[in-house]
Every structure is written in C-alpha cells, then in structure tokens.
Protein backbone atom coordinates (compact mmCIF):
# COMPACT_ATOMS: atom_id res chain seq x y z
CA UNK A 1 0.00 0.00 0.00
CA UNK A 2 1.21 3.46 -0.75
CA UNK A 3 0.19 5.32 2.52
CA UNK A 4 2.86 2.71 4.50
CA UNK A 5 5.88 4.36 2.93
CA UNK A 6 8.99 5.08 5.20
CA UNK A 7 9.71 9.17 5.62
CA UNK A 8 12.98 8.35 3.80
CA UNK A 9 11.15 6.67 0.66
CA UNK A 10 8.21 9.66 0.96
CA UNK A 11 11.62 12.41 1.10
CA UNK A 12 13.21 10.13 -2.02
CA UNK A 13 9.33 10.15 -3.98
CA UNK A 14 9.35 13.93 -3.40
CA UNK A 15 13.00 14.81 -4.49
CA UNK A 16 12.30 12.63 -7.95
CA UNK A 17 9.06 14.73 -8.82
CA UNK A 18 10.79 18.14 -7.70
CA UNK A 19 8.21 19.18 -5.05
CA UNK A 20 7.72 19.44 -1.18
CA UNK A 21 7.25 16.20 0.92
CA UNK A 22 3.88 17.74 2.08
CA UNK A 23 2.75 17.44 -1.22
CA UNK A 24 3.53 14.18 -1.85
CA UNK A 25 1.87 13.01 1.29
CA UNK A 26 -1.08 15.04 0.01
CA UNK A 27 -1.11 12.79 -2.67
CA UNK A 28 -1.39 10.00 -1.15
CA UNK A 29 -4.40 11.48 1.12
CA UNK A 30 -6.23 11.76 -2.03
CA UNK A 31 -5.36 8.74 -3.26
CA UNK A 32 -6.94 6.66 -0.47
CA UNK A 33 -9.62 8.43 -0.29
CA UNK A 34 -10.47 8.31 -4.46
CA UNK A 35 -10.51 11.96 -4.62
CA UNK A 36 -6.78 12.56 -6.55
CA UNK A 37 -8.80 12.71 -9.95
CA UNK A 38 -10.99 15.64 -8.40
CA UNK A 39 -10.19 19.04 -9.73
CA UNK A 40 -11.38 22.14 -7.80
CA UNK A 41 -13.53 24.58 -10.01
CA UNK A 42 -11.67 27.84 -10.59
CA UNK A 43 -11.52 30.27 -8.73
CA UNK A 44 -11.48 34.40 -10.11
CA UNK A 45 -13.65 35.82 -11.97
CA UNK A 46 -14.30 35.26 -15.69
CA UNK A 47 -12.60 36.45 -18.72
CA UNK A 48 -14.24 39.15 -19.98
CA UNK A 49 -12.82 38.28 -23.67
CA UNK A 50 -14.43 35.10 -24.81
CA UNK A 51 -12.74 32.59 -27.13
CA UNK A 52 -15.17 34.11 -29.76
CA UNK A 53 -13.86 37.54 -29.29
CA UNK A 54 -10.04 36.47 -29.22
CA UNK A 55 -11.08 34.23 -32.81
CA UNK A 56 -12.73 37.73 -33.69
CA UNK A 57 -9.42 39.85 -32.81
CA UNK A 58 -6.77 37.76 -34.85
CA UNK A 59 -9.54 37.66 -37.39
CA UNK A 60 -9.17 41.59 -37.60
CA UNK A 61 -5.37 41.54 -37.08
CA UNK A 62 -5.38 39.34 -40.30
CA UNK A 63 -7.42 41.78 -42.29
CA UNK A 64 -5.48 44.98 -40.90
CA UNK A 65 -2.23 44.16 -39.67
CA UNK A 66 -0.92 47.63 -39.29
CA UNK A 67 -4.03 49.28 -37.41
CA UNK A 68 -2.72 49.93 -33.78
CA UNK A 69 -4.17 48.51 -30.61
CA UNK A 70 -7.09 51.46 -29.72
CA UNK A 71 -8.03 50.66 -33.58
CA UNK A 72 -8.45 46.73 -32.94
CA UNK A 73 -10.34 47.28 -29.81
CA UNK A 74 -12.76 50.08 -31.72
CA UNK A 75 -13.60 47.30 -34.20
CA UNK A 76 -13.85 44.76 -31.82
CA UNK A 77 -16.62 46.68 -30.39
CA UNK A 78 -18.09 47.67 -33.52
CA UNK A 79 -18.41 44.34 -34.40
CA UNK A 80 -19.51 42.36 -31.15
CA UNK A 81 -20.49 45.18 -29.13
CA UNK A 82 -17.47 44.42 -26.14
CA UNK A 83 -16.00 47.35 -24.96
CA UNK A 84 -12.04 46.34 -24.12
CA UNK A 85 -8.85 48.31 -23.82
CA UNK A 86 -6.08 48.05 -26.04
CA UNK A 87 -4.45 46.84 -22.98
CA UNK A 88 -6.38 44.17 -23.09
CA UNK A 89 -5.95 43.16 -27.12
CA UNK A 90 -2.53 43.49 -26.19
CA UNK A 91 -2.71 40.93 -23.69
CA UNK A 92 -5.19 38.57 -25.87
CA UNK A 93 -2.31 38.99 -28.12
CA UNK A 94 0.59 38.24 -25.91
CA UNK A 95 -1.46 34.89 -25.10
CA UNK A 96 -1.31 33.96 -28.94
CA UNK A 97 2.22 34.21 -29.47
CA UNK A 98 1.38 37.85 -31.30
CA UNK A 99 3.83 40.68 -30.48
CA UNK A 100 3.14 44.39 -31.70
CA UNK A 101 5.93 46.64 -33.30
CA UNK A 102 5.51 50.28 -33.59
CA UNK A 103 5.33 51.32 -37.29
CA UNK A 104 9.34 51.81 -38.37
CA UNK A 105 8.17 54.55 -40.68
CA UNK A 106 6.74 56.68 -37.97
CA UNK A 107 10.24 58.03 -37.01
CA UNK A 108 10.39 61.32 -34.88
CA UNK A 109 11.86 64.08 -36.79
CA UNK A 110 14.91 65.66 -35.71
C-alpha cells in the first residue's frame, strides 16, 4: 500500500518529482480516499474576452495588420459590441504568441 511508505522513501518520492514532501503526502491522502482525480472549479472571476472575441481579434489583425491597438479594440466593439482596452488586445495577443511593433516609418523628426 502506498500510505505505508517510510519518511525516507516519501523524502526520495518527493526529491524525484521536484516538489515538497507535504505534497507528496497530500497525494497519497487523495489517493486513499479516491478523490486525486478531483479538480477544484476555478476560482477568479471570468474572462471578460471570450474565445469568440479572441477568434474575432486575430480575425481583424489578419485583415489589418498595421491598425494599432485602440483601432483593434474600436472594431472589436463595432463588431460584437465588447467594450475592451487596447491593454487588453494586447494581452489577448501576448497569449497567442502575437507581439506588436511600432510602425518603423513613424520616425520622430529631428
């Protein structure tokens, strides 16, 4: 049986997997009692962009690459009626991968 593990063998289990020896014992507290597959709902509150919206985004991004953030979130709300930041497309961005260069042409004069 698991739960009659020696400290040592518990300290050995927990230094293979990388984590704390508490965890590993809480483990095995779920595992006796048949709760280890159990996973607690989330906590926070929901996303206020929807997969829909973030599908909707990239699908603007693809049609005008060089329109800046303000400008994706105007048409996002246009569109779906959401009212976001362009903080916020930058972030949906960020989670795709998508990174967001300033125009090279727009050079300050000297």
């Amino acid at each position: 049986m698991l739960l009659a593990l020696q400290e040592s063998d518990l300290q050995s289990v927990a230094r293979t997997f990388q984590v704390g020896l508490q965890t590993v014992q809480l483990y095995l507290k779920k595992h006796a009692a048949g709760t280890l597959d159990q996973v607690k709902s989330p906590s926070g509150r929901r996303r206020t962009v929807q997969t829909e919206h973030e599908q909707i985004l990239l699908q603007l991004l693809e049609e005008d690459a060089d329109a800046s953030l303000e400008e994706h979130a105007r048409l996002l709300e246009e569109k779906t009626g959401l009212k976001i930041s362009y903080r916020t497309v930058d972030r949906v961005f960020a989670r795709h991968g998508i990174t967001y260069k300033k125009n090279a042409g727009r050079v300050r004069a000297e």
